[in-house]
Protein backbone atom coordinates (compact mmCIF):
# COMPACT_ATOMS: atom_id res chain seq x y z
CA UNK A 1 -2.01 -1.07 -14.72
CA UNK A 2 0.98 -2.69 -12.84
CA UNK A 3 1.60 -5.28 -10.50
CA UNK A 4 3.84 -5.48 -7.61
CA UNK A 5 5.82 -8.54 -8.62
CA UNK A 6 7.54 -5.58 -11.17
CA UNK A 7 9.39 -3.80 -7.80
CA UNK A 8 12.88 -5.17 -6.86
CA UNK A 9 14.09 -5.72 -3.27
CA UNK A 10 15.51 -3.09 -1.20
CA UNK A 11 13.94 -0.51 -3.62
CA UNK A 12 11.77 2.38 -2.75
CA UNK A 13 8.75 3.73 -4.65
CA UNK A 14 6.36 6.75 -5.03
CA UNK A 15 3.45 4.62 -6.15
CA UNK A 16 -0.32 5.54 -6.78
CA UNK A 17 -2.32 2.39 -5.62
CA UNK A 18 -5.59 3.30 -7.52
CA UNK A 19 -6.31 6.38 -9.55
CA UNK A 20 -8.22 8.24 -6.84
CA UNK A 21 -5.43 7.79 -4.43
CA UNK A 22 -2.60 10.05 -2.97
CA UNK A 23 0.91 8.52 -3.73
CA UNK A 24 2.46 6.96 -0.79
CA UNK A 25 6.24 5.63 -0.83
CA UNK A 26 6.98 1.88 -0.21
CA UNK A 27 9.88 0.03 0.13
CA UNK A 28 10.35 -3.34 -0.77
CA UNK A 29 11.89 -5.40 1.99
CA UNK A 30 11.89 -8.77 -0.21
CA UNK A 31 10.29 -11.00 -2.53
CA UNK A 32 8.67 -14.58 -1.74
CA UNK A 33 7.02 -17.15 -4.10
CA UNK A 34 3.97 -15.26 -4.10
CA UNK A 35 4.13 -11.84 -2.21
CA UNK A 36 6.37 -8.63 -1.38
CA UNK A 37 7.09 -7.89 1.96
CA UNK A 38 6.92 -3.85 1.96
CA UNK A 39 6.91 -0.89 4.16
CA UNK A 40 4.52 1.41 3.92
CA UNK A 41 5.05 5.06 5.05
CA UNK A 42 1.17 6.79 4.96
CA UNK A 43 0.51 6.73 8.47
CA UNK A 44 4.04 6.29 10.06
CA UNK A 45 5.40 3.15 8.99
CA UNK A 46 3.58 -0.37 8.50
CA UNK A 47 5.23 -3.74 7.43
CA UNK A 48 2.46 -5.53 5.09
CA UNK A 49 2.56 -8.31 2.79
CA UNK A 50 1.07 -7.68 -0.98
CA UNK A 51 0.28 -10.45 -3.78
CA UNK A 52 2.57 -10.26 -6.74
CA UNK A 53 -0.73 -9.93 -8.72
CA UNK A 54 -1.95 -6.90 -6.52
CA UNK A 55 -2.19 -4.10 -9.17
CA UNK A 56 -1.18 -0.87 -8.88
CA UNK A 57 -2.63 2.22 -10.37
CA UNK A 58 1.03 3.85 -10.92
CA UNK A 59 4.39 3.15 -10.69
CA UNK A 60 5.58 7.29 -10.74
CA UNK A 61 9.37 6.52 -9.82
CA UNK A 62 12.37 4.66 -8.05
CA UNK A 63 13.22 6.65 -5.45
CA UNK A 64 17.58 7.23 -5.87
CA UNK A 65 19.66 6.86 -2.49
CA UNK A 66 19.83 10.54 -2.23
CA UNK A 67 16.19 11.59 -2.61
CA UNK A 68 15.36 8.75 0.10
CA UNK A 69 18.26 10.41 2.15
CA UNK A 70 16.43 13.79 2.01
CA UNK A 71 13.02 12.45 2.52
CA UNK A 72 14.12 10.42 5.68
CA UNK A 73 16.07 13.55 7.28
CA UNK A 74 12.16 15.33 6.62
CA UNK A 75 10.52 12.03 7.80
CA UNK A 76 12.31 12.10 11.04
CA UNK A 77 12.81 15.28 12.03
CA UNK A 78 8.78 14.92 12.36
CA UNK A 79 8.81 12.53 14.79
CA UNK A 80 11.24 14.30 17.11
CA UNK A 81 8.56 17.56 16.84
CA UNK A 82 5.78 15.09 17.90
CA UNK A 83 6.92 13.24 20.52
CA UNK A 84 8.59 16.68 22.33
CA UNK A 85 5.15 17.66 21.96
CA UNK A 86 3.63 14.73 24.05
CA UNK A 87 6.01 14.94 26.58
CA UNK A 88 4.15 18.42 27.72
């Protein structure tokens, strides 16, 4: 088990929360006394605060700038196909 007072700011992480979970990426926005401010990405994105004690099931990897890079030009390109779609 980890915690999230182990991620550094203005990182981004494919974590596993708890073991029967899907991964989901974060990104750390910054660190307080007591809490991260992060970004989740399951549902479109969502800013949330987490305890430094919080565990987490799995840290798998730090995302580099490139493989953020290509999963933001996927991320997006989403979003544009949705929203032409409610425009109809």
């Amino acid at each position: 088990m980890y915690t999230y007072d182990l991620l550094e700011a203005g990182c981004n992480y494919l974590i596993q929360e708890k073991e029967v979970e899907a991964l989901q990426l974060i990104k750390v926005h910054f660190k307080s006394d007591h809490a991260l401010c992060i970004s989740t990405y399951t549902e479109g994105e969502e800013i949330v605060w987490k305890k430094k004690e919080a565990s987490i099931h799995d840290i798998v990897e730090c995302l580099d700038d490139k493989a953020v890079a290509a999963w933001e030009k996927l991320y997006y390109s989403q979003d544009a196909f949705y929203e032409e779609d409610d425009e109809e």
